[in-house]
C-alpha atoms as a PDB file:
ATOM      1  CA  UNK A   1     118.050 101.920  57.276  1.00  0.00           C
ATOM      2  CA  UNK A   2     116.161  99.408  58.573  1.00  0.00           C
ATOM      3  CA  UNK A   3     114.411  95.680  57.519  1.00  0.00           C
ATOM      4  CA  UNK A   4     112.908  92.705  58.720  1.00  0.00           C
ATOM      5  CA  UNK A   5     115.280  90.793  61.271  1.00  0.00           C
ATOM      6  CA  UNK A   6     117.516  88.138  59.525  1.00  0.00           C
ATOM      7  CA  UNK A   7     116.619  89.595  56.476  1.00  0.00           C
ATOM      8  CA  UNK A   8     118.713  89.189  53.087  1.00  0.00           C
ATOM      9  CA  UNK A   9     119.198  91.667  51.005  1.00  0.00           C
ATOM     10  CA  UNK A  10     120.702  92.547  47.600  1.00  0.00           C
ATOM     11  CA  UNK A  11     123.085  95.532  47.673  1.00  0.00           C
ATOM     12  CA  UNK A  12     124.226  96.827  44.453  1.00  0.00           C
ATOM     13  CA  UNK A  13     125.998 100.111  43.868  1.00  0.00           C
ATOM     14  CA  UNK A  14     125.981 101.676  40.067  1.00  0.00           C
ATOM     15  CA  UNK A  15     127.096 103.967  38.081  1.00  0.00           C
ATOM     16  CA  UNK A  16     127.054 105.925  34.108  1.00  0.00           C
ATOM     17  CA  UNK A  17     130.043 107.140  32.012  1.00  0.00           C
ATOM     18  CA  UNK A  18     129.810 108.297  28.641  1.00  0.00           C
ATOM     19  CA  UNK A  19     132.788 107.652  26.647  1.00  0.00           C
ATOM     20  CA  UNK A  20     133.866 109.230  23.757  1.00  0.00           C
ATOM     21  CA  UNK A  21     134.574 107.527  20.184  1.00  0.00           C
ATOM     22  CA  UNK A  22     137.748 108.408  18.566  1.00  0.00           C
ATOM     23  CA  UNK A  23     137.996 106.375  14.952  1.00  0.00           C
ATOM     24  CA  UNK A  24     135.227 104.042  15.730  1.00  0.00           C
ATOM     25  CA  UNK A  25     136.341 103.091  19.154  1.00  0.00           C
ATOM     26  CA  UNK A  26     135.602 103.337  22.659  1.00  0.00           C
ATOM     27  CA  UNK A  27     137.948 102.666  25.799  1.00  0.00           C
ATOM     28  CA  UNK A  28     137.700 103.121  29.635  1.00  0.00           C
ATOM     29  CA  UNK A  29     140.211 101.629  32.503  1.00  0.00           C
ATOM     30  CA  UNK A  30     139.278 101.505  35.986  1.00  0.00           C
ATOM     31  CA  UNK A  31     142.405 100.972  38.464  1.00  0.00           C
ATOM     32  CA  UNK A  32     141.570  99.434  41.963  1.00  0.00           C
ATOM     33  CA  UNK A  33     137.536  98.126  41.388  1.00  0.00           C
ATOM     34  CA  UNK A  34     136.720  96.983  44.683  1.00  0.00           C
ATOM     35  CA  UNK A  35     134.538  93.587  44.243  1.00  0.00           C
ATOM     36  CA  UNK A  36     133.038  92.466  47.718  1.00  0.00           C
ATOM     37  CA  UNK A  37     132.519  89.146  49.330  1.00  0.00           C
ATOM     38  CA  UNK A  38     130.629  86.702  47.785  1.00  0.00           C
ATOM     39  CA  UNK A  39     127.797  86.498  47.327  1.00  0.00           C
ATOM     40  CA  UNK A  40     128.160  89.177  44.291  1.00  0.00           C
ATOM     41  CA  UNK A  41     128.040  89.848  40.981  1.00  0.00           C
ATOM     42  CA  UNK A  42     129.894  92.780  38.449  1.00  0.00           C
ATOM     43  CA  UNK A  43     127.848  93.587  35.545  1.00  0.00           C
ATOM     44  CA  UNK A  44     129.419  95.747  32.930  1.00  0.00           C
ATOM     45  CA  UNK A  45     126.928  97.166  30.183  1.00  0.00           C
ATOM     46  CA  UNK A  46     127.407  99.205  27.148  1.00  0.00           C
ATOM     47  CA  UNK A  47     124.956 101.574  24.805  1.00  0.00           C
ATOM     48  CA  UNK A  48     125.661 102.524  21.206  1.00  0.00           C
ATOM     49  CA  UNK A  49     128.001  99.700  20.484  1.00  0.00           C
ATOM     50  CA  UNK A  50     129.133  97.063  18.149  1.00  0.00           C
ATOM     51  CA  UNK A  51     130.770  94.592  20.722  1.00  0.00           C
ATOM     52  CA  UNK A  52     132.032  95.259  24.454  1.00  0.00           C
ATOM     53  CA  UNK A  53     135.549  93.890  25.468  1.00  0.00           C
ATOM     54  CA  UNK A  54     136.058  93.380  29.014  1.00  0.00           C
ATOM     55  CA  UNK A  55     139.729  92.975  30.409  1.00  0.00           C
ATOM     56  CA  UNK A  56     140.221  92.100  33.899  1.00  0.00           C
ATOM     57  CA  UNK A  57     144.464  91.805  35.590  1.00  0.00           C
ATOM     58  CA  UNK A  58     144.450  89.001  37.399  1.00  0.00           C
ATOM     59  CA  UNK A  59     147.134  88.074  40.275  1.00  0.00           C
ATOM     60  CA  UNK A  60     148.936  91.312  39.391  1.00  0.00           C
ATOM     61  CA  UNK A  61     150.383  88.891  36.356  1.00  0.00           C
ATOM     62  CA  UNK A  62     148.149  88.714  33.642  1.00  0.00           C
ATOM     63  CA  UNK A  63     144.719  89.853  31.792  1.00  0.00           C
ATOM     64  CA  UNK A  64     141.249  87.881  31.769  1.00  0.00           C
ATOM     65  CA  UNK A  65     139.432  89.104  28.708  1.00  0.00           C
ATOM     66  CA  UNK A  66     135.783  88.505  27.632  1.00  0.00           C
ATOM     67  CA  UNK A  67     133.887  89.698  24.988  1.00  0.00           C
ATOM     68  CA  UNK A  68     130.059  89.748  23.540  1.00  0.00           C
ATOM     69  CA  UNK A  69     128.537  91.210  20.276  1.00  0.00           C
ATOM     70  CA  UNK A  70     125.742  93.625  20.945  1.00  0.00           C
ATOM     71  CA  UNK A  71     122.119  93.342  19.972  1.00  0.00           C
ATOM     72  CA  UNK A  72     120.547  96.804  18.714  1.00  0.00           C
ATOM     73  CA  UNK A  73     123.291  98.436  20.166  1.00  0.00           C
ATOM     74  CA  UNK A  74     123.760  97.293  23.395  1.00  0.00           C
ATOM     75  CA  UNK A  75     126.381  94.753  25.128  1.00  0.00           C
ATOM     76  CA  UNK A  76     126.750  93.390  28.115  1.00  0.00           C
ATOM     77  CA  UNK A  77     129.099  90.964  30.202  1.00  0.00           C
ATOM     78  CA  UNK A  78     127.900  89.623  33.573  1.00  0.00           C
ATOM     79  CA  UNK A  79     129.497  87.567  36.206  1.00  0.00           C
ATOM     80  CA  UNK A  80     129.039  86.087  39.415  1.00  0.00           C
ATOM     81  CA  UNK A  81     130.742  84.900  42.774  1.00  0.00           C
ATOM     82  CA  UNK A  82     134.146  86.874  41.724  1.00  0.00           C
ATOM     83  CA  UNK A  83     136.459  86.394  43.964  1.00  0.00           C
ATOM     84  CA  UNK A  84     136.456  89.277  46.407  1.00  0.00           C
ATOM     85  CA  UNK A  85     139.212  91.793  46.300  1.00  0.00           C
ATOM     86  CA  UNK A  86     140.790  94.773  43.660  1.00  0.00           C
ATOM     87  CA  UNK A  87     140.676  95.100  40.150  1.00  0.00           C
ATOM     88  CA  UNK A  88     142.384  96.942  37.164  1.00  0.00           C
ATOM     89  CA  UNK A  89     139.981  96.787  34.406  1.00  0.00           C
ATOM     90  CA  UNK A  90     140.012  98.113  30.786  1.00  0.00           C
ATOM     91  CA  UNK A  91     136.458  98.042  28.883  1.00  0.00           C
ATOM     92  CA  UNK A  92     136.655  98.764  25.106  1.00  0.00           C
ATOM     93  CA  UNK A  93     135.554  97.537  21.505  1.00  0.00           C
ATOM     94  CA  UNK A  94     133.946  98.857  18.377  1.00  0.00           C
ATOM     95  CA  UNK A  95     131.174 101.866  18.667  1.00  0.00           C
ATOM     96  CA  UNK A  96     128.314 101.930  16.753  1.00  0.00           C
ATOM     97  CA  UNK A  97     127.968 102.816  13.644  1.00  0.00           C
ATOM     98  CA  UNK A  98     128.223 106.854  13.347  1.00  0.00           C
ATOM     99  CA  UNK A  99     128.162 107.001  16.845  1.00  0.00           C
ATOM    100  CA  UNK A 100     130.256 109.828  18.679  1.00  0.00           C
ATOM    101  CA  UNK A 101     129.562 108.762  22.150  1.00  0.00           C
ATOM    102  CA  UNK A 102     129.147 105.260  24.132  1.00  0.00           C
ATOM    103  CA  UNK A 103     127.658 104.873  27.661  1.00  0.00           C
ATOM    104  CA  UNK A 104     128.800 102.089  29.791  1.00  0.00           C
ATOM    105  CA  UNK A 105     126.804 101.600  33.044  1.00  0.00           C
ATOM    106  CA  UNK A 106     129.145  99.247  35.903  1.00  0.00           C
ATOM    107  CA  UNK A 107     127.077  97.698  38.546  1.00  0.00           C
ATOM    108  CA  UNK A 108     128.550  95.837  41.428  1.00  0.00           C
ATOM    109  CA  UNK A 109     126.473  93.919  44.014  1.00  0.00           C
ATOM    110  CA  UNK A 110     126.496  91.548  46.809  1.00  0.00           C
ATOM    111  CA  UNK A 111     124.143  90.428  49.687  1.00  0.00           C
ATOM    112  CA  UNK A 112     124.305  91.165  53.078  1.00  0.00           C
ATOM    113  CA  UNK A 113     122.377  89.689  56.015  1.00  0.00           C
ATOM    114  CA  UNK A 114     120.098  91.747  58.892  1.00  0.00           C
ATOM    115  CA  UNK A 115     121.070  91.864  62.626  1.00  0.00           C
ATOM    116  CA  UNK A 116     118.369  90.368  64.985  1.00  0.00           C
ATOM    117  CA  UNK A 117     117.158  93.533  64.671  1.00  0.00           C
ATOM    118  CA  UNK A 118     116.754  94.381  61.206  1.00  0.00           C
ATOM    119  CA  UNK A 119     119.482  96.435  61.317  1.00  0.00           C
ATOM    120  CA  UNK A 120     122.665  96.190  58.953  1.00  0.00           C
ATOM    121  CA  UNK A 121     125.561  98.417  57.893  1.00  0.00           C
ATOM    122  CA  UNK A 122     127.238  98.120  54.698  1.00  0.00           C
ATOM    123  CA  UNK A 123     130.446 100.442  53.272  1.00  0.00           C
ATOM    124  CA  UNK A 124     131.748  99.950  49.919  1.00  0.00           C
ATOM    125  CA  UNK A 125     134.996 102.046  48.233  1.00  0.00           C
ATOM    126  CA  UNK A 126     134.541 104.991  45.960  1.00  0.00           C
ATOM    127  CA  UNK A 127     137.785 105.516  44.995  1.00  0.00           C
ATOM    128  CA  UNK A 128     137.519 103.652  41.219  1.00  0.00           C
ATOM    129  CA  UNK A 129     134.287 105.703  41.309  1.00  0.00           C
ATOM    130  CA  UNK A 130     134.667 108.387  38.774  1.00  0.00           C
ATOM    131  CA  UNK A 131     132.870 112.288  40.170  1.00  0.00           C
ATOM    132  CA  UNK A 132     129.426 112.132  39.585  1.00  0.00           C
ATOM    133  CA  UNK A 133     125.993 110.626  40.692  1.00  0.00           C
ATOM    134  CA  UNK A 134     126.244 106.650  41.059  1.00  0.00           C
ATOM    135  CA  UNK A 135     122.884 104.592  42.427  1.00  0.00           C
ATOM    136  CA  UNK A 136     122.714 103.238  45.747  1.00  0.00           C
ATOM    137  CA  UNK A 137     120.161  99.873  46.083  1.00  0.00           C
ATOM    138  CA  UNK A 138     119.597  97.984  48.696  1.00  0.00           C
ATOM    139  CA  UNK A 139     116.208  95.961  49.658  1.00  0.00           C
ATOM    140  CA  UNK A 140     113.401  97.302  47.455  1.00  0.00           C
ATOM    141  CA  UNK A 141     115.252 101.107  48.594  1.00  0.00           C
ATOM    142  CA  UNK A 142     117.024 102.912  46.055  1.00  0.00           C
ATOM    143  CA  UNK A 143     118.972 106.311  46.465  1.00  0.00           C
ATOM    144  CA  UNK A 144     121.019 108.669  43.670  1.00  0.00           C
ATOM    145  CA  UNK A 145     124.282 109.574  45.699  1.00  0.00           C
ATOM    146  CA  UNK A 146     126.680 112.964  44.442  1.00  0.00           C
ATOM    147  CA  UNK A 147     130.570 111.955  44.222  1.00  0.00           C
ATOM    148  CA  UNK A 148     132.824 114.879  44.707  1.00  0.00           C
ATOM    149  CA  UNK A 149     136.369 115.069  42.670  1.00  0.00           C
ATOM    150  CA  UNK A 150     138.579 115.085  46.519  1.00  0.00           C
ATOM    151  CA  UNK A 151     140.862 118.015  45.702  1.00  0.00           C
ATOM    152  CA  UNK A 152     144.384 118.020  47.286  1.00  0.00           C
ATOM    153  CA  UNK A 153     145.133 119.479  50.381  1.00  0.00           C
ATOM    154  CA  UNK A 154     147.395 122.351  50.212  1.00  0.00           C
ATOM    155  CA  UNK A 155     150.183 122.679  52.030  1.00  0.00           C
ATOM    156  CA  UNK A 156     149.881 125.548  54.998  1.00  0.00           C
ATOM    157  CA  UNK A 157     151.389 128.566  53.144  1.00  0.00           C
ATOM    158  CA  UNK A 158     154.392 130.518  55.130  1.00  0.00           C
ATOM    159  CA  UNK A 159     153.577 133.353  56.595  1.00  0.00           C
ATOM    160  CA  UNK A 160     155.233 136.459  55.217  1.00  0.00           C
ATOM    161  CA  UNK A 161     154.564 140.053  55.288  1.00  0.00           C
ATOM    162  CA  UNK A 162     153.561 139.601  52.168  1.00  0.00           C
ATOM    163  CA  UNK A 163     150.514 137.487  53.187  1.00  0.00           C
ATOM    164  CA  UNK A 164     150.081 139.538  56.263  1.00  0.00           C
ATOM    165  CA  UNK A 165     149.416 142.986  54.159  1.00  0.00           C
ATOM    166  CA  UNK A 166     146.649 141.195  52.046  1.00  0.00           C
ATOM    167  CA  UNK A 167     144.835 140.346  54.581  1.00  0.00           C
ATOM    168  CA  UNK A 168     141.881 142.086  56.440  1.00  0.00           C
ATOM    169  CA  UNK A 169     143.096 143.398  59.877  1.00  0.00           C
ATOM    170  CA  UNK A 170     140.868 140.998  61.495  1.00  0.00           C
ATOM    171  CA  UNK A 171     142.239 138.047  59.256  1.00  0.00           C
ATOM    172  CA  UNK A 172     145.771 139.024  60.181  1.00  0.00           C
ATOM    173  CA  UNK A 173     145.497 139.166  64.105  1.00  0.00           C
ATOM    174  CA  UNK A 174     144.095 135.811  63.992  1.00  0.00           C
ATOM    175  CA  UNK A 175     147.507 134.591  62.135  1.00  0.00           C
ATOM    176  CA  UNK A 176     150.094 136.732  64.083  1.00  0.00           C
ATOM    177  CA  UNK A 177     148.036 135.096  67.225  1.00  0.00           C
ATOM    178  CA  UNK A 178     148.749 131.133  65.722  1.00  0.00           C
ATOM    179  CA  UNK A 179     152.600 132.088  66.231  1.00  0.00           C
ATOM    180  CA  UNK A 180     155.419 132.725  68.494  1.00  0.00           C
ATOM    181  CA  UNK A 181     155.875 136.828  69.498  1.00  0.00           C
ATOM    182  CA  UNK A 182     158.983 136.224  68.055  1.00  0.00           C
ATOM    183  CA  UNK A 183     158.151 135.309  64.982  1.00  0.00           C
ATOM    184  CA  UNK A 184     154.967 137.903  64.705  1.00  0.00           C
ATOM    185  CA  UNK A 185     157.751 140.439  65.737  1.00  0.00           C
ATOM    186  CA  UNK A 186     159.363 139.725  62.682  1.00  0.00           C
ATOM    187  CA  UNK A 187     156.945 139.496  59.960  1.00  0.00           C
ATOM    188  CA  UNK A 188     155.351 142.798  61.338  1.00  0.00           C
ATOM    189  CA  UNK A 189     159.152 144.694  60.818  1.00  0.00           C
ATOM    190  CA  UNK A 190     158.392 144.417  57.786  1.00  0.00           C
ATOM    191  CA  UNK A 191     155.001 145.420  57.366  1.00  0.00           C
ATOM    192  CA  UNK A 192     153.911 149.034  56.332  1.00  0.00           C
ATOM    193  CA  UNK A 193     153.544 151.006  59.544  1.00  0.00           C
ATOM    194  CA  UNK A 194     150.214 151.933  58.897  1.00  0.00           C
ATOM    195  CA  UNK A 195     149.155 147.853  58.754  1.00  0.00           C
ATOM    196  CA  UNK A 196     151.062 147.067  61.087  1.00  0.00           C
ATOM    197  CA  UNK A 197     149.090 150.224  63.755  1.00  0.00           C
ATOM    198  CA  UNK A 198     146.042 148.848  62.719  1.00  0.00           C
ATOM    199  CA  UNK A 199     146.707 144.943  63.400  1.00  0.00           C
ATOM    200  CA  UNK A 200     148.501 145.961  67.151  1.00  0.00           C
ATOM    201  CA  UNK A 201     145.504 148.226  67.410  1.00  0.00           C
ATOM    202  CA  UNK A 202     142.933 145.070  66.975  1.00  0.00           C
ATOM    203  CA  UNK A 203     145.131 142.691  69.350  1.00  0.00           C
ATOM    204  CA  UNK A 204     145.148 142.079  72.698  1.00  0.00           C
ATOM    205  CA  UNK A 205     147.027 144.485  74.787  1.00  0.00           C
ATOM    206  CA  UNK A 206     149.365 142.531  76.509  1.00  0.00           C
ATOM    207  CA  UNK A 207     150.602 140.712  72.964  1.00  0.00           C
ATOM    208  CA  UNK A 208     150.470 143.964  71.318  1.00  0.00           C
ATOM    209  CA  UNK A 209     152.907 145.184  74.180  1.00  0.00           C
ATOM    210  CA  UNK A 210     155.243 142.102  73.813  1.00  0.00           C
ATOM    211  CA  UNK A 211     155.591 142.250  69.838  1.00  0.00           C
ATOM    212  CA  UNK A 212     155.945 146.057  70.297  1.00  0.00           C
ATOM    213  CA  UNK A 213     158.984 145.541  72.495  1.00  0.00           C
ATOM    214  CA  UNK A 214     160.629 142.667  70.078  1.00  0.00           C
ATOM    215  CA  UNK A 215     160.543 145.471  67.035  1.00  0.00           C
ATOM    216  CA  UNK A 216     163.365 147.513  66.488  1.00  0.00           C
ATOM    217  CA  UNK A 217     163.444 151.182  68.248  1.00  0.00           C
ATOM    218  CA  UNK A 218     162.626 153.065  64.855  1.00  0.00           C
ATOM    219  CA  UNK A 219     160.206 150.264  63.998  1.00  0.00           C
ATOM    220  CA  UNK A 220     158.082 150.763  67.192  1.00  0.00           C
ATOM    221  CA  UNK A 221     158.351 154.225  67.058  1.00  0.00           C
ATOM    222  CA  UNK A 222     156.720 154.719  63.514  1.00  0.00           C
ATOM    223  CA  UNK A 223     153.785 152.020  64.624  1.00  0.00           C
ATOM    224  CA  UNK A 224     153.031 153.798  67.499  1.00  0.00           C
ATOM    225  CA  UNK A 225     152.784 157.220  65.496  1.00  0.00           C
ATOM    226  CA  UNK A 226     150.506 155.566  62.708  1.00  0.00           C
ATOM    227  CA  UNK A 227     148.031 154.334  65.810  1.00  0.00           C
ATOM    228  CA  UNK A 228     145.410 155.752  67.832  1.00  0.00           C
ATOM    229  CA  UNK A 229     146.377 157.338  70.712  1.00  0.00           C
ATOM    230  CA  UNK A 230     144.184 156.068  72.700  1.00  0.00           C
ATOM    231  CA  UNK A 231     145.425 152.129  71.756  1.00  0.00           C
ATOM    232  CA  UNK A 232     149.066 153.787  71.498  1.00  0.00           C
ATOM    233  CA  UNK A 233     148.586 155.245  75.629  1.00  0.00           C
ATOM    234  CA  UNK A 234     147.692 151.262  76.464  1.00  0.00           C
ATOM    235  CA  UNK A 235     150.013 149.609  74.582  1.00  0.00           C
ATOM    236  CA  UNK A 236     153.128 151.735  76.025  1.00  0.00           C
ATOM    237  CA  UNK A 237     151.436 151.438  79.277  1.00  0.00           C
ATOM    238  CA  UNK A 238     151.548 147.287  78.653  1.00  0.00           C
ATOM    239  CA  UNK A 239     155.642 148.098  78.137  1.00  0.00           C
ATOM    240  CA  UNK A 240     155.877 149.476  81.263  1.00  0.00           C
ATOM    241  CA  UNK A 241     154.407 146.765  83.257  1.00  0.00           C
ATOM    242  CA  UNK A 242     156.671 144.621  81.596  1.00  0.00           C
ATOM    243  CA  UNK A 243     159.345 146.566  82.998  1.00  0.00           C
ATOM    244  CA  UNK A 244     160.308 147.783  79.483  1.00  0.00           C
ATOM    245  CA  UNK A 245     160.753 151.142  80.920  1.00  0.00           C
ATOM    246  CA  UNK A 246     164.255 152.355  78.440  1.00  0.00           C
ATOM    247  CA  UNK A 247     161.774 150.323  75.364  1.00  0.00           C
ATOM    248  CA  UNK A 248     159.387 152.846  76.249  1.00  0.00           C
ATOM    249  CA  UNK A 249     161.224 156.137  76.294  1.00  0.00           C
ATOM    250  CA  UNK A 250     162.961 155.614  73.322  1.00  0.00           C
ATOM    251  CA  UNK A 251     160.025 154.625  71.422  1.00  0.00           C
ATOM    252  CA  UNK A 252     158.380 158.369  72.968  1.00  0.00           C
ATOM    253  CA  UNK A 253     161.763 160.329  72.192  1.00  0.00           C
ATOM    254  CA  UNK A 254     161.841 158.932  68.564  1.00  0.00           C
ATOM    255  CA  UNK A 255     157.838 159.947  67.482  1.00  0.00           C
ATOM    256  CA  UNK A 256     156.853 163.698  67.040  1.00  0.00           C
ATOM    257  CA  UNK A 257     156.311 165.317  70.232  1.00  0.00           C
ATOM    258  CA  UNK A 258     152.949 166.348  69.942  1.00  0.00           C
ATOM    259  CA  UNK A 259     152.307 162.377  69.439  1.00  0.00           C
ATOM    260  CA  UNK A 260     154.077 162.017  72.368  1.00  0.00           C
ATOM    261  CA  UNK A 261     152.404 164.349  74.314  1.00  0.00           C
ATOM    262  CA  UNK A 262     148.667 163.009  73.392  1.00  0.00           C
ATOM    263  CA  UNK A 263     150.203 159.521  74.712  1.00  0.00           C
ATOM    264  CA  UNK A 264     151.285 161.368  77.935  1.00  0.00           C
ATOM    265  CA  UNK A 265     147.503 163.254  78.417  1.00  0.00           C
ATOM    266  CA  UNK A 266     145.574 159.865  77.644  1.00  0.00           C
ATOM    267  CA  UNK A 267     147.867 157.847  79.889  1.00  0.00           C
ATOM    268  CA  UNK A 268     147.029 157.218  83.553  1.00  0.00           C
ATOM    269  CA  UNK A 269     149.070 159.642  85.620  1.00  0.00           C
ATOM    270  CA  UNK A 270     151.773 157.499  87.464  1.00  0.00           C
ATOM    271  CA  UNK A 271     152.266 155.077  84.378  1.00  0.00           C
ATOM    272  CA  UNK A 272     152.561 159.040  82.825  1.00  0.00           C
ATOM    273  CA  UNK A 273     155.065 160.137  85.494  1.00  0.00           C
ATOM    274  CA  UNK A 274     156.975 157.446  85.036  1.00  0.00           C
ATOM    275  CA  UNK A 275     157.754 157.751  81.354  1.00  0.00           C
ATOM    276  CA  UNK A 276     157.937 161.332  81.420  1.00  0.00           C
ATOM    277  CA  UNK A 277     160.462 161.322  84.355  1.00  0.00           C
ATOM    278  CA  UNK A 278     162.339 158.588  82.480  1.00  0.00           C
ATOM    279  CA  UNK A 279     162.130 160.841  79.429  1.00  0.00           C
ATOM    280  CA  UNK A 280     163.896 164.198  80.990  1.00  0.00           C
ATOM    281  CA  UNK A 281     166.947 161.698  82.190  1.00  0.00           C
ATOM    282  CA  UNK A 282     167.156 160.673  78.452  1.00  0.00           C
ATOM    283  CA  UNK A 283     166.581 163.930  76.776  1.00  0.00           C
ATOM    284  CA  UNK A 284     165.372 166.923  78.294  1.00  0.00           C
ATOM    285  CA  UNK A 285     164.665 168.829  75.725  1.00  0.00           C
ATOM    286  CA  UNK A 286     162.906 166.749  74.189  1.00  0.00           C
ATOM    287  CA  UNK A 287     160.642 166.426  77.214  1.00  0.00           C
ATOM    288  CA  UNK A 288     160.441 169.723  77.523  1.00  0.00           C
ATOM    289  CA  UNK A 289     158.420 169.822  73.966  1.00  0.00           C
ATOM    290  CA  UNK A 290     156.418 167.425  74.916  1.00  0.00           C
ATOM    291  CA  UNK A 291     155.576 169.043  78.198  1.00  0.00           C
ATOM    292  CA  UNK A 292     154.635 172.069  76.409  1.00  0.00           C
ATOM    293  CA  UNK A 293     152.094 170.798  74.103  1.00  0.00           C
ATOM    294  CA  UNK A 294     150.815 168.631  76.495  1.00  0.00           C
ATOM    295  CA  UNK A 295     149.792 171.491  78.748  1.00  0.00           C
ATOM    296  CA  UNK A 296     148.134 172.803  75.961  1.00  0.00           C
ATOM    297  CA  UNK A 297     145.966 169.988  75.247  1.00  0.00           C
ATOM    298  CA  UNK A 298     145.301 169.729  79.027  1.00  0.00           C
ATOM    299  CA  UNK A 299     146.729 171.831  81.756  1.00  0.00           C
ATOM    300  CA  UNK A 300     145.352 170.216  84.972  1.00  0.00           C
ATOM    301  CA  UNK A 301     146.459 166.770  83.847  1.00  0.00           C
ATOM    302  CA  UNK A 302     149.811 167.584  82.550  1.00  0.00           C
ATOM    303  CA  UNK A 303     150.139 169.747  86.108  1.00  0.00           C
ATOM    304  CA  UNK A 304     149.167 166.496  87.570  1.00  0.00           C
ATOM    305  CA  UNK A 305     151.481 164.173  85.785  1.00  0.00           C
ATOM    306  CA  UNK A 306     154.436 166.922  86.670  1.00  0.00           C
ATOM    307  CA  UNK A 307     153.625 167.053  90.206  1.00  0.00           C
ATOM    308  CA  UNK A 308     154.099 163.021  90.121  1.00  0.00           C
ATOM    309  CA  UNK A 309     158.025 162.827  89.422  1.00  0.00           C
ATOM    310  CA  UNK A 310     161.108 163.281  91.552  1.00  0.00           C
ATOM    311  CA  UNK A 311     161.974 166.831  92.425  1.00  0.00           C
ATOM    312  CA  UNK A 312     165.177 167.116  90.696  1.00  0.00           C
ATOM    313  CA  UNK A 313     163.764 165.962  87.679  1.00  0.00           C
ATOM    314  CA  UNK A 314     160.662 168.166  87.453  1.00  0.00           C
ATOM    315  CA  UNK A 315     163.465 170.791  88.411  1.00  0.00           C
ATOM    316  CA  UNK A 316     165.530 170.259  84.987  1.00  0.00           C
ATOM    317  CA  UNK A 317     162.513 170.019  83.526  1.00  0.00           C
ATOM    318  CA  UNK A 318     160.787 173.390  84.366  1.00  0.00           C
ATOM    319  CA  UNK A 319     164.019 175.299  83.901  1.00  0.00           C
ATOM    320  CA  UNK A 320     164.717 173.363  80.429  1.00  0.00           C
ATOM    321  CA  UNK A 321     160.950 175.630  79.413  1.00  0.00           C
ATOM    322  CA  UNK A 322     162.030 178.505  81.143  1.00  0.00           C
ATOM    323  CA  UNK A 323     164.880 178.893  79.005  1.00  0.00           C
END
């Protein structure tokens, strides 16, 4: 805000707490009141009371204490030019008659002094400040401010598979992505297959391909049979520009060869070869299955990918269906 240039003005900062009376008395300590620079004053003021007690620690050594009988009900202890600096404080005495509640209303203020330009900055600390609304006044300007209870941080949880399966597949890329492969690698071991398909299905390709090949050969095999075929065909591509070739026929001789065999039709045809010519040095037969139900899902391409590999391969391979 904004006043006249040179301009002194009275800032005071306020605020309410109802106390409650417990056998006819009233008590409320404040630990680390901040008192600014003189100028200033500290007003303490209480409502639906016999008498007001006001203890102040002094030095760190001993207690200050003041006290004043109310009039109708209400107390109050003022003083002025306190030396600046932080206060414990204790504020009790004697409720009123009947009474089941006492308000007490602090008010600390100073004065502060304008720039050339009538401008001026002042800060003052919450922290004694109990959560609630407390008065801001400076000049002839007055504004209600909201104090928040400041929660403690928690400390970042580990991440577990635990975690991992409770959250949305969207939630859980993010976190897998925040970590080392290696450590992704493991947490998604042991998540359920299914999960774990649709998180590798959500995530980039290439980090998809690299946790893929950090799983175990069983592990990576029953992902890539939970997944769609069409992310499964890229990701198993990914392995084989990674050079993961033997990753990538074991993980196609351990699904179900029909799963295989959709891989092999949505594939590109020399990532396709490849595999499938690394496939009939593993296991043959195995490749032969696959072969076969490939060529039923599509002929021309699975002639294609066929016509792709060595000779002596594709050899063992068309005798392996013959017989």
């Amino acid at each position: 805000m904004k006043a006249d240039p040179n301009e002194e003005l009275t800032v005071s900062i306020s605020f309410e707490k109802t106390l409650p009376v417990s056998e006819g008395r009233y008590e409320y300590r404040l630990s680390g009141v901040n008192i600014p620079s003189t100028p200033n004053s500290f007003t303490i003021r209480a409502v639906n009371v016999k008498n007001l007690y006001v203890s102040v620690k002094v030095l760190l050594l001993f207690w200050v204490t003041k006290g004043v009988e109310a009039k109708n009900g209400v107390a109050a202890i003022s003083r002025g030019n306190v030396p600046a600096g932080t206060y414990d404080v204790a504020i009790y005495g004697d409720a009123a008659e009947g009474a089941s509640k006492v308000t007490i209303q602090i008010t600390a203020s100073t004065r502060i002094l304008t720039d050339k330009n009538g401008n001026y900055e002042y800060s003052y600390d919450t922290r004694s400040i109990p959560p609630g609304k407390f008065t801001v006044r400076v000049g002839g300007v007055t504004r209600t401010v909201t104090l928040y209870e400041t929660k403690p941080s928690r400390p970042p949880q580990k991440l577990t598979s635990e975690r991992i399966e409770a959250m949305t597949d969207e939630e859980a890329v993010q976190a897998l992505n925040s970590i080392r492969v290696e450590k992704a690698a493991a947490i998604l071991e042991k998540v359920s297959n299914g999960k774990a398909a649709s998180i590798l299905n959500l995530m980039e390709r290439g980090k998809a391909a690299k946790i893929l090949q950090l799983l175990t050969d069983s592990k990576a095999a029953l992902i890539i049979e939970a997944m769609q075929k069409e992310t499964a065909a890229q990701i198993l591509q990914g392995l084989l520009e990674r050079e993961f070739l033997n990753k990538t026929v074991k993980i196609l001789c351990e699904i179900s060869a029909d799963k295989a065999a959709t891989i092999l039709v949505e594939a590109e045809i020399d990532p396709a070869s490849k595999m499938l010519e690394e496939m009939i040095q593993t296991n043959v037969t195995i490749s032969a299955g696959v072969v076969e139900r490939a060529a039923n899902m599509n002929l021309t391409k699975t002639a294609k990918i066929v016509e792709n590999i060595q000779t002596v391969r594709a050899a063992k391979l068309i005798i392996e269906i013959a017989h």
